[in-house]
C-alpha atoms as a PDB file:
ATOM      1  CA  UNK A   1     -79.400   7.802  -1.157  1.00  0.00           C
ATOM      2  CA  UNK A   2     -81.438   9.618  -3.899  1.00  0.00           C
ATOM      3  CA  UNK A   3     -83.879  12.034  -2.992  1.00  0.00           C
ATOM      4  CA  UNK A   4     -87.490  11.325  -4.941  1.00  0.00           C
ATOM      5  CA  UNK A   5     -89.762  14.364  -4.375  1.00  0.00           C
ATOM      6  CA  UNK A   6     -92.784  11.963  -4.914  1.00  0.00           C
ATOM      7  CA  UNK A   7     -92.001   9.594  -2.293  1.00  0.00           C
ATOM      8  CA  UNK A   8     -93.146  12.763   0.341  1.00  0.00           C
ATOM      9  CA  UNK A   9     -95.872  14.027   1.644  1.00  0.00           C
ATOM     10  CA  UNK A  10     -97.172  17.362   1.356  1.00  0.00           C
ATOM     11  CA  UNK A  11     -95.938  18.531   4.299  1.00  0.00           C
ATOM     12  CA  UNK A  12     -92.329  17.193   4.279  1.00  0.00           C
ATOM     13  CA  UNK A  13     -92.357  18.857   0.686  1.00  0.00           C
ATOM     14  CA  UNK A  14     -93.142  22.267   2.010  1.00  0.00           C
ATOM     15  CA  UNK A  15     -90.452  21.591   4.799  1.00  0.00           C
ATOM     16  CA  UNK A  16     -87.775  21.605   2.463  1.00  0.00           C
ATOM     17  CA  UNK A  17     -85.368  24.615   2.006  1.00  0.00           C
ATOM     18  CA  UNK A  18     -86.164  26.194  -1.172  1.00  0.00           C
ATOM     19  CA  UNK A  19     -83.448  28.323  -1.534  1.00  0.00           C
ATOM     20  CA  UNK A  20     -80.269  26.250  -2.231  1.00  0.00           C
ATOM     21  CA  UNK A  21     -82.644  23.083  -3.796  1.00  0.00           C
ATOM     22  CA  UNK A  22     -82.681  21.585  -7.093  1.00  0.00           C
ATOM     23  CA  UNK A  23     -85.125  19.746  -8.597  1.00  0.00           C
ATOM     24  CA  UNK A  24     -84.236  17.551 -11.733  1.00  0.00           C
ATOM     25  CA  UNK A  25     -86.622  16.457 -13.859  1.00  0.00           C
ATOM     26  CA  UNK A  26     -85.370  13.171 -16.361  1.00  0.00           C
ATOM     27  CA  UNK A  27     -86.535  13.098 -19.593  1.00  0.00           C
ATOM     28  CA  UNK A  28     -85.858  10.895 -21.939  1.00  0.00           C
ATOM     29  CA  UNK A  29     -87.973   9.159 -24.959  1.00  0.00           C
ATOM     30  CA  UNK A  30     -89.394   5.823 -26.430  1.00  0.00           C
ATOM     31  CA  UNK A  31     -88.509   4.945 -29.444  1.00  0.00           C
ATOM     32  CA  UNK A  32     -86.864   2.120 -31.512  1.00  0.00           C
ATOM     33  CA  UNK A  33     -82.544   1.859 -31.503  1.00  0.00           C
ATOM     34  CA  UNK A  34     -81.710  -0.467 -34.053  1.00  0.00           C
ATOM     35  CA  UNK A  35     -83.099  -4.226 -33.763  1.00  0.00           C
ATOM     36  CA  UNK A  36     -80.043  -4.535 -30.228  1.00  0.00           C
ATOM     37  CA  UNK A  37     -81.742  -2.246 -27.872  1.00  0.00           C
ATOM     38  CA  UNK A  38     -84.254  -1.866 -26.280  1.00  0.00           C
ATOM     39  CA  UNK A  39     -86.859   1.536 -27.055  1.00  0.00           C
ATOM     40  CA  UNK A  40     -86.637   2.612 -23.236  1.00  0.00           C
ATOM     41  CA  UNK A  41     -82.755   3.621 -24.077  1.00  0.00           C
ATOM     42  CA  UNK A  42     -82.901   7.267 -23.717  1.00  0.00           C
ATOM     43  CA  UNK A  43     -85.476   6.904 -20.841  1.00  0.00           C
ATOM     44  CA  UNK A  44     -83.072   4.494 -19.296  1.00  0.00           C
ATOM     45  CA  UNK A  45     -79.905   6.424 -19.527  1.00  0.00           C
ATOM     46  CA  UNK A  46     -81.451   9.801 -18.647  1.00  0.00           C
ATOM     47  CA  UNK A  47     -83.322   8.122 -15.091  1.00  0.00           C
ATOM     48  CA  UNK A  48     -80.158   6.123 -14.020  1.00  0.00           C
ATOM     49  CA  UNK A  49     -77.334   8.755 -14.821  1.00  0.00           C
ATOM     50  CA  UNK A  50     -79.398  11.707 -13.271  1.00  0.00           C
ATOM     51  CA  UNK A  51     -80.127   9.157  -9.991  1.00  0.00           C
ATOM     52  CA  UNK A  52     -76.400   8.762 -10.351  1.00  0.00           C
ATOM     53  CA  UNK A  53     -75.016  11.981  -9.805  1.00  0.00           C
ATOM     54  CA  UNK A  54     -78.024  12.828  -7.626  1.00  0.00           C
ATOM     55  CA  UNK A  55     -76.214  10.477  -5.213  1.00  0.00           C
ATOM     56  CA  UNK A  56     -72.722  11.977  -5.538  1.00  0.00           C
ATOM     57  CA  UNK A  57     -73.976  15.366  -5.447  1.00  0.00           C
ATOM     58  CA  UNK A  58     -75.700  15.520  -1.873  1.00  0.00           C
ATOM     59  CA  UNK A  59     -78.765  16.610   0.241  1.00  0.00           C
ATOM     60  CA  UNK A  60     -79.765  19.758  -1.781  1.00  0.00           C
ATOM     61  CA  UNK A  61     -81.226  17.621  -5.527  1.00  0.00           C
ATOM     62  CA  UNK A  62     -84.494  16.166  -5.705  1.00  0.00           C
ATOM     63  CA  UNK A  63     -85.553  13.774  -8.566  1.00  0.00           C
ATOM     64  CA  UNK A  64     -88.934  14.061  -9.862  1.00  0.00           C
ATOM     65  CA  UNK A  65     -90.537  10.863 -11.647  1.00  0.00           C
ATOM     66  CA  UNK A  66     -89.024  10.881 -14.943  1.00  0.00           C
ATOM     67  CA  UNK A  67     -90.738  11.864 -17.533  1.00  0.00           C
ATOM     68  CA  UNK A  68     -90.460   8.761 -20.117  1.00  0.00           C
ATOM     69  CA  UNK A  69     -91.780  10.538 -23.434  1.00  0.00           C
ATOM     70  CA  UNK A  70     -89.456  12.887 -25.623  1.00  0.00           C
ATOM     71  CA  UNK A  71     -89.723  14.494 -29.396  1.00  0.00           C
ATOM     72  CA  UNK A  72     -89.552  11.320 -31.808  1.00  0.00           C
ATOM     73  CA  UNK A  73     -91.207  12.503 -34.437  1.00  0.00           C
ATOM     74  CA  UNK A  74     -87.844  11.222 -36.862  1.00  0.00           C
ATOM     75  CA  UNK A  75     -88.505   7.801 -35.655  1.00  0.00           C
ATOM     76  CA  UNK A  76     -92.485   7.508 -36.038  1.00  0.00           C
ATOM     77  CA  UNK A  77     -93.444   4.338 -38.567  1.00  0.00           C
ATOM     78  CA  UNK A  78     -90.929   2.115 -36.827  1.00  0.00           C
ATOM     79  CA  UNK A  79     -92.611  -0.222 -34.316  1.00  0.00           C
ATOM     80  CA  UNK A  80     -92.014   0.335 -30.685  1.00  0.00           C
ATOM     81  CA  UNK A  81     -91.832   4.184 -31.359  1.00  0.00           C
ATOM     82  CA  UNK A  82     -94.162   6.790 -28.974  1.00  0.00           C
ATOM     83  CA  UNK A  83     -93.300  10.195 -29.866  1.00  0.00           C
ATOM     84  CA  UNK A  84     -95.112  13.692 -27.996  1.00  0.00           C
ATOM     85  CA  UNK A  85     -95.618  16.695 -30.515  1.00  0.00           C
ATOM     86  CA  UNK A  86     -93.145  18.970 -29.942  1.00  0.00           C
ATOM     87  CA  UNK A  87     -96.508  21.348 -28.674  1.00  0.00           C
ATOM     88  CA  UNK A  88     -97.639  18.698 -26.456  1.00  0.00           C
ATOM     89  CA  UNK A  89     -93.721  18.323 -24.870  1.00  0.00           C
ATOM     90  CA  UNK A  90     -93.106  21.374 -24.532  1.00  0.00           C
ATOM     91  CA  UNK A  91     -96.850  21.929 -22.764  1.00  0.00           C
ATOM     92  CA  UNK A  92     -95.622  19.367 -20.447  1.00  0.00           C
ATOM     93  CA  UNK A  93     -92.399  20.908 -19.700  1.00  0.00           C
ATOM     94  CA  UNK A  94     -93.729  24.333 -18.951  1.00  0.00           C
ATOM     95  CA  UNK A  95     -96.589  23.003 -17.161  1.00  0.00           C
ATOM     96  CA  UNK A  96     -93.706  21.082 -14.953  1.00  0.00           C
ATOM     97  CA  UNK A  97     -91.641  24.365 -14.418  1.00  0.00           C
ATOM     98  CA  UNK A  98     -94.871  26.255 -13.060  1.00  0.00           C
ATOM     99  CA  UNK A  99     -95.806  23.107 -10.907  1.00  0.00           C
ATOM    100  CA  UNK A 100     -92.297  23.362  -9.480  1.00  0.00           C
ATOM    101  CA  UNK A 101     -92.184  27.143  -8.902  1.00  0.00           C
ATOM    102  CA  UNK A 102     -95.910  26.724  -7.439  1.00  0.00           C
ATOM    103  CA  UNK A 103     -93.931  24.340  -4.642  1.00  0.00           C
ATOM    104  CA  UNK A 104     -91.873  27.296  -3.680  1.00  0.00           C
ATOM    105  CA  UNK A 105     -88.664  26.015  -5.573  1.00  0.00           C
ATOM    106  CA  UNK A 106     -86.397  27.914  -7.238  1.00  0.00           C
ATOM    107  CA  UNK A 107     -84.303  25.774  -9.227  1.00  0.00           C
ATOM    108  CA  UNK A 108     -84.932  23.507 -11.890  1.00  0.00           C
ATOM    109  CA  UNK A 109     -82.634  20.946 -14.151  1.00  0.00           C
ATOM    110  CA  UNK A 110     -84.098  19.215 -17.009  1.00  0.00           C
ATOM    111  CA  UNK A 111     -81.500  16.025 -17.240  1.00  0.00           C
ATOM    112  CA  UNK A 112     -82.399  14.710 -21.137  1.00  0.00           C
ATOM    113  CA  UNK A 113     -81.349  11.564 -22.505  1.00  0.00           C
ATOM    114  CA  UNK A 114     -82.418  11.579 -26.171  1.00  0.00           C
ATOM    115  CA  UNK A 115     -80.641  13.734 -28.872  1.00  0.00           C
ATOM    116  CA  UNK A 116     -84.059  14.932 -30.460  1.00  0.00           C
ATOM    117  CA  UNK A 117     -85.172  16.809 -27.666  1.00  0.00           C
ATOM    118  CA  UNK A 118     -82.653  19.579 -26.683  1.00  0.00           C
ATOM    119  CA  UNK A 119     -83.688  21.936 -28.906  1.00  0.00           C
ATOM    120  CA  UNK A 120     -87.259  22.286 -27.606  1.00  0.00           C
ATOM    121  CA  UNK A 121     -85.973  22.495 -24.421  1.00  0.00           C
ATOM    122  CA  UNK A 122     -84.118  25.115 -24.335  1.00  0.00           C
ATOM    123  CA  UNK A 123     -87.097  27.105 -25.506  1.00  0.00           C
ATOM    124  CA  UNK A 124     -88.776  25.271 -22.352  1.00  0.00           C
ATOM    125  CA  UNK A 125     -86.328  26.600 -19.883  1.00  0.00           C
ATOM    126  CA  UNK A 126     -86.374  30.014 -21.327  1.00  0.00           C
ATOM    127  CA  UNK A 127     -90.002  29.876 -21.467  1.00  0.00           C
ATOM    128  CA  UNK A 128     -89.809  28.536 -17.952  1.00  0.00           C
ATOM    129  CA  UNK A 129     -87.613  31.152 -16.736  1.00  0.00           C
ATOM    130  CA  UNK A 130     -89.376  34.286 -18.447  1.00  0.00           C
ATOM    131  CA  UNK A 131     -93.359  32.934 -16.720  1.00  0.00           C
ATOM    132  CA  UNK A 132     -92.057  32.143 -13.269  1.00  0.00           C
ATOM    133  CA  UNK A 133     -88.345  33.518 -12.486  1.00  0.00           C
ATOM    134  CA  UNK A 134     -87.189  29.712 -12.338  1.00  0.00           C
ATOM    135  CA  UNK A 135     -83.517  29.475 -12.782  1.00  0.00           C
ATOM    136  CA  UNK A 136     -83.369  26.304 -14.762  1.00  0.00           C
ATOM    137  CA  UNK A 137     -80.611  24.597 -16.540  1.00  0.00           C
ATOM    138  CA  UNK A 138     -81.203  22.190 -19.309  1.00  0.00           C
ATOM    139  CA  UNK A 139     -78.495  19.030 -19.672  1.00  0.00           C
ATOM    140  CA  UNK A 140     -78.372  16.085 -22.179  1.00  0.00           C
ATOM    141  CA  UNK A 141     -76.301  13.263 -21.064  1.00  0.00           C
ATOM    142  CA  UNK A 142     -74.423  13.034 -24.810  1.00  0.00           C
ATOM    143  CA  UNK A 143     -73.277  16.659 -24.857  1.00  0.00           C
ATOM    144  CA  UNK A 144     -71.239  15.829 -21.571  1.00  0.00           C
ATOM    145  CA  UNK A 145     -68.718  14.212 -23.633  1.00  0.00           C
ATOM    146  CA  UNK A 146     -66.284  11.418 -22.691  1.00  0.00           C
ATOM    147  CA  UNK A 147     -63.374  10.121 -20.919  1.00  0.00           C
ATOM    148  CA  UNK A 148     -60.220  11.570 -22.042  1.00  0.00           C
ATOM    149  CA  UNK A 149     -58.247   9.072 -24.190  1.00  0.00           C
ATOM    150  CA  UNK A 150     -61.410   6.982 -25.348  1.00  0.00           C
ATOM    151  CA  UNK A 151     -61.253   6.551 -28.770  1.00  0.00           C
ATOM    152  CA  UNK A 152     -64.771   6.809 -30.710  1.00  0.00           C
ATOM    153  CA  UNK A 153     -65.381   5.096 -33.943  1.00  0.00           C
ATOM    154  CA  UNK A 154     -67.118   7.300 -36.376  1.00  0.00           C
ATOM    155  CA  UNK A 155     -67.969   9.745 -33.945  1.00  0.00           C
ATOM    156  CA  UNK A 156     -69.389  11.751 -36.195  1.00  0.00           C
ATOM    157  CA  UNK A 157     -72.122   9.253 -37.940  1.00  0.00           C
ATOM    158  CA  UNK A 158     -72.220   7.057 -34.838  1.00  0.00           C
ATOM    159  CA  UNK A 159     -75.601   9.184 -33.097  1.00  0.00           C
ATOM    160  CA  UNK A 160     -78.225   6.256 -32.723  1.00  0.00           C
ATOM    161  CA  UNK A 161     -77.835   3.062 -31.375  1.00  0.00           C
ATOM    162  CA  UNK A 162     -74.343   2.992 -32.183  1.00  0.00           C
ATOM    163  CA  UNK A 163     -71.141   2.260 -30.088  1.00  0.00           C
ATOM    164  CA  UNK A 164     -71.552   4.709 -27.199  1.00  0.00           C
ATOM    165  CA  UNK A 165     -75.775   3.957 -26.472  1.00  0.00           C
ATOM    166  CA  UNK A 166     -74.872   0.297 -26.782  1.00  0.00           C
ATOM    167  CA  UNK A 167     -71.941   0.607 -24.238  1.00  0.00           C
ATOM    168  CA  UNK A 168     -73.520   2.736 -21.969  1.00  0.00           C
ATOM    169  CA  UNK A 169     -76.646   0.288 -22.044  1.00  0.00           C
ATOM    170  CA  UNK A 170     -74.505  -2.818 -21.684  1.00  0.00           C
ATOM    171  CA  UNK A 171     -73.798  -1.136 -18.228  1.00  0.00           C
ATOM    172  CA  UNK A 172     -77.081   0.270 -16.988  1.00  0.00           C
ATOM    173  CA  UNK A 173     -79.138  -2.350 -18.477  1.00  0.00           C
ATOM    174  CA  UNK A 174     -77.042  -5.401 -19.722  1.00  0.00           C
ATOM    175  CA  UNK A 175     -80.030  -7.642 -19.330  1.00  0.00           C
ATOM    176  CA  UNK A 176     -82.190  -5.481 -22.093  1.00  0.00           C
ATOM    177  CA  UNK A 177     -79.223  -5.602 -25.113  1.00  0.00           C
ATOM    178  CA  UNK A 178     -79.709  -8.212 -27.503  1.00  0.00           C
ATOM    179  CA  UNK A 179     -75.659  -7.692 -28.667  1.00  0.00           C
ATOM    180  CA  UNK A 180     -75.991 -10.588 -30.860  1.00  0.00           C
ATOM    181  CA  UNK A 181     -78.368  -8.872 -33.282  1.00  0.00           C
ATOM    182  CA  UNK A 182     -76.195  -5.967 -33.088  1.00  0.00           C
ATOM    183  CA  UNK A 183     -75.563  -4.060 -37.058  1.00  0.00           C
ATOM    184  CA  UNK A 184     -74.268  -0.708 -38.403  1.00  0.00           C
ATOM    185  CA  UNK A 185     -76.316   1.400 -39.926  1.00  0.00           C
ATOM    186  CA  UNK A 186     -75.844   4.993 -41.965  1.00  0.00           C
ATOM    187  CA  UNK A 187     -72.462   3.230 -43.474  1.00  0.00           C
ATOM    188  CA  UNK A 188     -72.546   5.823 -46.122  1.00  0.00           C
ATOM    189  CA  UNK A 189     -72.745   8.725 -44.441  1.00  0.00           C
ATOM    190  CA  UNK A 190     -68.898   9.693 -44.496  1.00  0.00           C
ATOM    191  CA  UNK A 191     -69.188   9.910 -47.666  1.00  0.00           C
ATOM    192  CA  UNK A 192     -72.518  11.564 -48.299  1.00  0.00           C
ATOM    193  CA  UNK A 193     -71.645  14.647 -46.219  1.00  0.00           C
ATOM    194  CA  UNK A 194     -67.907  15.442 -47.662  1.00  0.00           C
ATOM    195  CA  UNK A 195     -69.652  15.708 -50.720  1.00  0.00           C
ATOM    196  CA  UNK A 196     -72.437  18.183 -49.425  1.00  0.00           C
ATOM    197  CA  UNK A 197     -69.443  20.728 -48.660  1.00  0.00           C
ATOM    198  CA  UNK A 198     -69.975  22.739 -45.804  1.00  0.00           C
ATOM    199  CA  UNK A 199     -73.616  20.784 -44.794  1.00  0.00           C
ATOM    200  CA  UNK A 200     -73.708  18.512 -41.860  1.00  0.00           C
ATOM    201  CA  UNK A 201     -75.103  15.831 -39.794  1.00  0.00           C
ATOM    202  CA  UNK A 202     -75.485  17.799 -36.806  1.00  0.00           C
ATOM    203  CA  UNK A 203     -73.010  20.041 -37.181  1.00  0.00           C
ATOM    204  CA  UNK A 204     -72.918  24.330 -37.523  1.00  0.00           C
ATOM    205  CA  UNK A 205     -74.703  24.148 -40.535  1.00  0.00           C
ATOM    206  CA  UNK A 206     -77.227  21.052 -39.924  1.00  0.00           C
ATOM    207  CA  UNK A 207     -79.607  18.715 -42.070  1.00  0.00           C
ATOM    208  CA  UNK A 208     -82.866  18.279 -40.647  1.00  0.00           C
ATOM    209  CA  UNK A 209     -82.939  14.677 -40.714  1.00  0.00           C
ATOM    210  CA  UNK A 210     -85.639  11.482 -40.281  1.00  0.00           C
ATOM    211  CA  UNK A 211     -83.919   8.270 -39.397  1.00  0.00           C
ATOM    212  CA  UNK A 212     -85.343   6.560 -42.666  1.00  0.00           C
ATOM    213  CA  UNK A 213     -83.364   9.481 -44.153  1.00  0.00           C
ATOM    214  CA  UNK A 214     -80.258   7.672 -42.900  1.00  0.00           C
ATOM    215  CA  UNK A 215     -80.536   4.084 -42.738  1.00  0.00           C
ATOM    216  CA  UNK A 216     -82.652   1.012 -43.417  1.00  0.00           C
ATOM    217  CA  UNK A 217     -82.147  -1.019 -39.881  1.00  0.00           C
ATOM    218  CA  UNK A 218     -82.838   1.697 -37.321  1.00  0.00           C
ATOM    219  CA  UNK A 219     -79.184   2.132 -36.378  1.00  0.00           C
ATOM    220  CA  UNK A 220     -77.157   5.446 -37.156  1.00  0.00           C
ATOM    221  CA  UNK A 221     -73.207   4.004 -36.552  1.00  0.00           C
ATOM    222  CA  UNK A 222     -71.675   0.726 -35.309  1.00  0.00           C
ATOM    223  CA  UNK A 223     -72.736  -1.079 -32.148  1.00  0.00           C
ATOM    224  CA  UNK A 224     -70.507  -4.274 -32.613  1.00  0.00           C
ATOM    225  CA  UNK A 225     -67.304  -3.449 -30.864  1.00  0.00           C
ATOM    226  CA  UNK A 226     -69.627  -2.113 -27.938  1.00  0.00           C
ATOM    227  CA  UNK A 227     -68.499  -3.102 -24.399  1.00  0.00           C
ATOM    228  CA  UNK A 228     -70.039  -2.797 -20.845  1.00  0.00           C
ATOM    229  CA  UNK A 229     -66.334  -1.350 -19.708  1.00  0.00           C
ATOM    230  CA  UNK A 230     -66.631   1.413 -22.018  1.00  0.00           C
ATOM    231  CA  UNK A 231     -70.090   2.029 -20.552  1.00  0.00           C
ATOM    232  CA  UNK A 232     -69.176   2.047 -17.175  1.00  0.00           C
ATOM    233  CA  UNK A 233     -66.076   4.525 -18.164  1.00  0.00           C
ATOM    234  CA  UNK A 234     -68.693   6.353 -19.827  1.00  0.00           C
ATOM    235  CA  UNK A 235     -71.393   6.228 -17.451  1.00  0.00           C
ATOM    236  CA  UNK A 236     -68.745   7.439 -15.030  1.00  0.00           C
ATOM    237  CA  UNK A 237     -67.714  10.676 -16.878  1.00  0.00           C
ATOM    238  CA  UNK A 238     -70.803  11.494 -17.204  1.00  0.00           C
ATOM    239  CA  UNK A 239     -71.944  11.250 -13.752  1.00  0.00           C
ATOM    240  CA  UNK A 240     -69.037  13.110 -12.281  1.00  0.00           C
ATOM    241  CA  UNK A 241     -69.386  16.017 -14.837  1.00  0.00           C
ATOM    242  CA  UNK A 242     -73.463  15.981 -13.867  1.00  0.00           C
ATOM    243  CA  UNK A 243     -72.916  15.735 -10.291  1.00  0.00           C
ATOM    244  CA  UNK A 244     -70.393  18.940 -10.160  1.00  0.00           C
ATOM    245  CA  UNK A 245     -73.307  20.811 -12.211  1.00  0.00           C
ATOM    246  CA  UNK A 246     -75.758  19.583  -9.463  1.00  0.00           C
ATOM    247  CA  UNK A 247     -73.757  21.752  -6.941  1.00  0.00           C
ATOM    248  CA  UNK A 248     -72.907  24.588  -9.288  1.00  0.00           C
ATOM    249  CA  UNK A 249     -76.299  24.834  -9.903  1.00  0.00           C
ATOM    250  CA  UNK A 250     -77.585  24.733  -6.626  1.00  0.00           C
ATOM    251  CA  UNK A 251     -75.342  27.618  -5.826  1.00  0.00           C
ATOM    252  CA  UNK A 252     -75.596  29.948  -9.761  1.00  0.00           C
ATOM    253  CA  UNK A 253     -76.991  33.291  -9.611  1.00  0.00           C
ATOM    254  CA  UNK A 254     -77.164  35.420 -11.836  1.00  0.00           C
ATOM    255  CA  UNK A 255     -75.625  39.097 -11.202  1.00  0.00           C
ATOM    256  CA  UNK A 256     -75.545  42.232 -13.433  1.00  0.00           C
ATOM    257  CA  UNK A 257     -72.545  44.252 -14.124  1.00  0.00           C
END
């Protein structure tokens, strides 16, 4: 069964041994994916896969409530959309790692579920580290990759709304996907990039990009072959890979030569 750290008291809080724990904060963001899902996606997948592996990994990971909001700013003017200021997020996030380290922990994972907010998070968890000797580890669910053998259309171009996100939601949340309004989006990008030369989408060399930058319906790839198999397969990687980083972590020190 998942362990919530809010659902304690005090007391049973301060009870807990601090030295193997790990407490995972979800983040994830609101914000529009195409006119299919739902703007709770990243929110969504980061709660439910970090519960997930939570669950697999075993008594030593507490979840705190997750934290809804992420970095949107590419996706303000498109209704449904709440975006924090990257000074306000990270704020939070720092404010979160003290609050932990304040509890006596030791060991913090920030489990992200939107592509726009690693980068301020791993000046968080340095941040984090450098003000209160935290050890803390910062994931996103789409850098854990995918079953072997699953063949992605357009990998490349498909980053928003597209064919994994709508799989993966099918699973978690088949009752919020509106598949029938399901479109691609950002058709053009294969060939707008080739012809940058060594630029990319979010590649080595990287285009700061807003999504009206890249397409006209909110979607950034191709939903339509999207299926709540794939998701689960997905879902399932992912969960596994998170839940063996659970323990690793609970266990990582660092050591000098």
């Amino acid at each position: 069964m998942t362990k919530l750290l809010d659902r304690l008291s005090t007391v049973d809080v301060a009870a807990i041994g601090k030295e193997r724990a790990l407490v995972v904060q979800p983040i994830g963001a609101v914000e529009q994916h195409g006119p299919h899902l739902p703007v709770m996606t990243d929110a969504c997948v980061a709660e439910r896969v970090a519960a997930l592996a939570a669950d697999v990994a075993g008594d030593d990971v507490w979840l705190l409530p997750p934290l809804h909001y992420g970095k949107s700013t590419e996706h303000l003017g498109w209704a449904g959309t709440m975006s924090l200021s990257s000074e306000t997020l990270l704020a939070v996030l720092r404010d979160v790692g003290r609050s932990v380290a304040a509890s006596g922990f030791t060991r913090l994972a920030f489990v992200n579920g939107h592509g726009g907010n690693p980068s301020l998070l791993d000046v968080a968890a340095r941040d984090i580290r450098t003000d209160t000797g935290l050890l803390v580890f910062p994931v996103t669910t789409g850098r854990l990759g995918v079953p072997a053998g699953l063949d992605l259309p357009d990998a490349e171009f498909s980053i928003h709304g597209g064919f994994v996100e709508t799989s993966v939601m099918l699973h978690l949340a088949p009752e919020a996907v509106r598949l029938e309004r399901a479109v691609a989006g950002g058709a053009h990008l294969p060939e707008l990039y080739p012809a940058a030369g060594e630029l990319s989408l979010e590649g080595p060399l990287p285009t700061a990009w807003l999504s009206d930058d890249l397409t006209t319906n909110g979607v950034i790839g191709d939903p339509r072959s999207a299926t709540a198999e794939i998701g689960k397969d997905i879902v399932g990687h992912w969960t596994s890979r998170l839940a063996t980083a659970y323990r690793q972590m609970t266990e990582f020190a660092f050591r000098t030569a």
